[in-house]
Protein backbone atom coordinates (compact mmCIF):
# COMPACT_ATOMS: atom_id res chain seq x y z
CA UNK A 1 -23.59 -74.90 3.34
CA UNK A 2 -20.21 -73.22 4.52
CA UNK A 3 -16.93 -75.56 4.43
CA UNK A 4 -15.45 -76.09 7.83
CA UNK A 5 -12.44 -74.33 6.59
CA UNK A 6 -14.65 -70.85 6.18
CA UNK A 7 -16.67 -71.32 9.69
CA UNK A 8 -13.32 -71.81 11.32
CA UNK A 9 -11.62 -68.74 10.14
CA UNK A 10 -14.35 -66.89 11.19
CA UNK A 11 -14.65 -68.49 14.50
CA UNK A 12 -10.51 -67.91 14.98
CA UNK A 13 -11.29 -63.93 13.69
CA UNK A 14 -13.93 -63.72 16.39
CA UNK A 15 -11.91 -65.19 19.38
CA UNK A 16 -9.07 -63.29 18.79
CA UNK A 17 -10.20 -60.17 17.71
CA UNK A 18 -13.42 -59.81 19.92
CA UNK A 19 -11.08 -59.90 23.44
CA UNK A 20 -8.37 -57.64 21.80
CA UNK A 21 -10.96 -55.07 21.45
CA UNK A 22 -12.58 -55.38 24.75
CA UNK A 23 -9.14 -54.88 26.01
CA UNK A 24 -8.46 -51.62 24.30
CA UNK A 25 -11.74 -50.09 25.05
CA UNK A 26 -11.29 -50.86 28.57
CA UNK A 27 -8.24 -49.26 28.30
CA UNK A 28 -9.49 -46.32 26.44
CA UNK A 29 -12.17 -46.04 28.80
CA UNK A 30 -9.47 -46.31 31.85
CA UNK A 31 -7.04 -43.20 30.47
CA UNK A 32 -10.65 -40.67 29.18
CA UNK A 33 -13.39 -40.43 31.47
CA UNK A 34 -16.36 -41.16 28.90
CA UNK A 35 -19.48 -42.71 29.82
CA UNK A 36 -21.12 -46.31 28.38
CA UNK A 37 -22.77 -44.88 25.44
CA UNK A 38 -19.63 -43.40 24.10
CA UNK A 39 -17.78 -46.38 24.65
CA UNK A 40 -20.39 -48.42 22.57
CA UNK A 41 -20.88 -46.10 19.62
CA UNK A 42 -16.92 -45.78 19.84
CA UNK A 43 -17.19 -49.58 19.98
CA UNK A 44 -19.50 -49.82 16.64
CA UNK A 45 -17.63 -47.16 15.14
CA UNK A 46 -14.57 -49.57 15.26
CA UNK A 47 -16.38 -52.48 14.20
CA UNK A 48 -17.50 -50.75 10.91
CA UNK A 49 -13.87 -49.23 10.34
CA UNK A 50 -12.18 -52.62 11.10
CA UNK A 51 -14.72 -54.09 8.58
CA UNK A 52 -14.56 -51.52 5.74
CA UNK A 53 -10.63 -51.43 6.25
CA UNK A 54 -10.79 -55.52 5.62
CA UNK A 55 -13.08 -55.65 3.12
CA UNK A 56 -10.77 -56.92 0.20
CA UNK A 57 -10.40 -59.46 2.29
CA UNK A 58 -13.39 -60.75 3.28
CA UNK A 59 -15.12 -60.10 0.07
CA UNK A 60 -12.43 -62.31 -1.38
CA UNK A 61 -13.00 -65.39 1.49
CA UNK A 62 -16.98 -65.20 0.25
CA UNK A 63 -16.16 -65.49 -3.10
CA UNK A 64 -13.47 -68.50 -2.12
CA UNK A 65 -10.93 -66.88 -4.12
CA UNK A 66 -7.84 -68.99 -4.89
CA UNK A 67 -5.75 -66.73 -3.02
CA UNK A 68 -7.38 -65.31 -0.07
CA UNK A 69 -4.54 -65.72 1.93
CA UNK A 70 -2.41 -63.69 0.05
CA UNK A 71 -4.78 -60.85 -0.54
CA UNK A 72 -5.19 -60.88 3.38
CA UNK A 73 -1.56 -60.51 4.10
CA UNK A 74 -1.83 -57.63 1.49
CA UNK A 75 -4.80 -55.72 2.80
CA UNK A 76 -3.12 -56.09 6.17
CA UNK A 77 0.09 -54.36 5.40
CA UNK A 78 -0.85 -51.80 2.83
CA UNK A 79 -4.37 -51.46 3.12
CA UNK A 80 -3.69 -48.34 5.19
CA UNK A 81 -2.29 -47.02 1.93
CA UNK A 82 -5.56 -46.20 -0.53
CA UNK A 83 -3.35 -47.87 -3.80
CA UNK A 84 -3.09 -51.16 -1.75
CA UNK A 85 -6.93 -51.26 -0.61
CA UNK A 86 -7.72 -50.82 -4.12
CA UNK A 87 -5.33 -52.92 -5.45
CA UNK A 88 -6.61 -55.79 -3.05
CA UNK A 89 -10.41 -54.90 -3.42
CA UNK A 90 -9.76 -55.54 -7.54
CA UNK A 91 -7.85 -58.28 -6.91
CA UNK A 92 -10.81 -59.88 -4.68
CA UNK A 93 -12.86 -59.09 -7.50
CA UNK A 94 -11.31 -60.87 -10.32
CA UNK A 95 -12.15 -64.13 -11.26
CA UNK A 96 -9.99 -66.40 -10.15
CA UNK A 97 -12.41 -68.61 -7.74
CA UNK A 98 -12.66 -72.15 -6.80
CA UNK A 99 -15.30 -73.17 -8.92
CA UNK A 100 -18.30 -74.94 -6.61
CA UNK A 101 -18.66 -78.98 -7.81
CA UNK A 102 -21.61 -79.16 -10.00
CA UNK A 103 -23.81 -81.80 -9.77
CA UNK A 104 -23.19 -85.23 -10.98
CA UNK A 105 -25.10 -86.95 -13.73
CA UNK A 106 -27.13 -88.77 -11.87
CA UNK A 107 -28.24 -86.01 -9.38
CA UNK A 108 -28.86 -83.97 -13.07
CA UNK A 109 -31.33 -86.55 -14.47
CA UNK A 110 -33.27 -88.11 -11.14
CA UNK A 111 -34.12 -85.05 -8.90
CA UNK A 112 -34.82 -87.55 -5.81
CA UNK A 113 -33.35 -90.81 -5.29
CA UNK A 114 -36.86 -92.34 -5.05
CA UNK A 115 -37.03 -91.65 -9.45
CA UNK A 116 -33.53 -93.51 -9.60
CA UNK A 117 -34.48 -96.53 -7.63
CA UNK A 118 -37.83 -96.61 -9.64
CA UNK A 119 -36.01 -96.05 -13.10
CA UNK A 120 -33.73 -98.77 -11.49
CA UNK A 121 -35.81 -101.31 -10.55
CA UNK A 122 -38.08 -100.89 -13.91
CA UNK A 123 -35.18 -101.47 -15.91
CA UNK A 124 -34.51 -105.12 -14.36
CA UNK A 125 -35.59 -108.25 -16.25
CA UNK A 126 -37.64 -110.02 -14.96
């Protein structure tokens, strides 16, 4: 299951980036007379770029890198430079993540809480 912090970074991404590009195709498509299927494949063509061009980034926010932020500020400013995109993609990479919380010692030894109330309960004295 995704944190709330992830699924509302992506749902901020989508609202503000999803109108800004509506807007600039519509004013792409305003200034060049092209027709709808250019303006879609010009659409998905931006999509993949914007992706590729951010994927330090998001690569790093899957992995729940310790400092995502960072590397996003990075990739934004001098990922247009090939150095920083690497730099930022290898930095992503490392291995400095927030580890996930393993499972406690009870969820280890009873797989369903029905086996702990039974081990529980057979325990007692009578």
């Amino acid at each position: 299951m995704k944190s709330f912090w992830f699924v509302l970074k992506g749902t901020v991404i989508t609202l503000v980036a999803l109108p800004f590009l509506f807007v600039v195709f519509a004013l792409i498509s305003t200034f060049f007379d092209i027709n709808l299927f250019e303006q879609i494949a010009a659409i998905v063509l931006f999509v993949i770029l914007f992706c590729l061009y951010f994927l330090p980034a998001i690569i790093a926010m899957v992995r729940n890198h310790r400092q995502v932020i960072p590397i996003a500020i990075i990739n934004f400013f001098f990922g247009w430079t090939f150095l920083g995109w690497v730099v930022c993609l290898a930095w992503s990479a490392s291995p400095n993540v927030i580890p996930k919380p393993s499972k406690s010692y009870n969820q280890r030894i009873y797989s369903t809480e029905q086996e702990a109330n039974d081990d529980r309960f057979s325990r007692m004295k009578p």
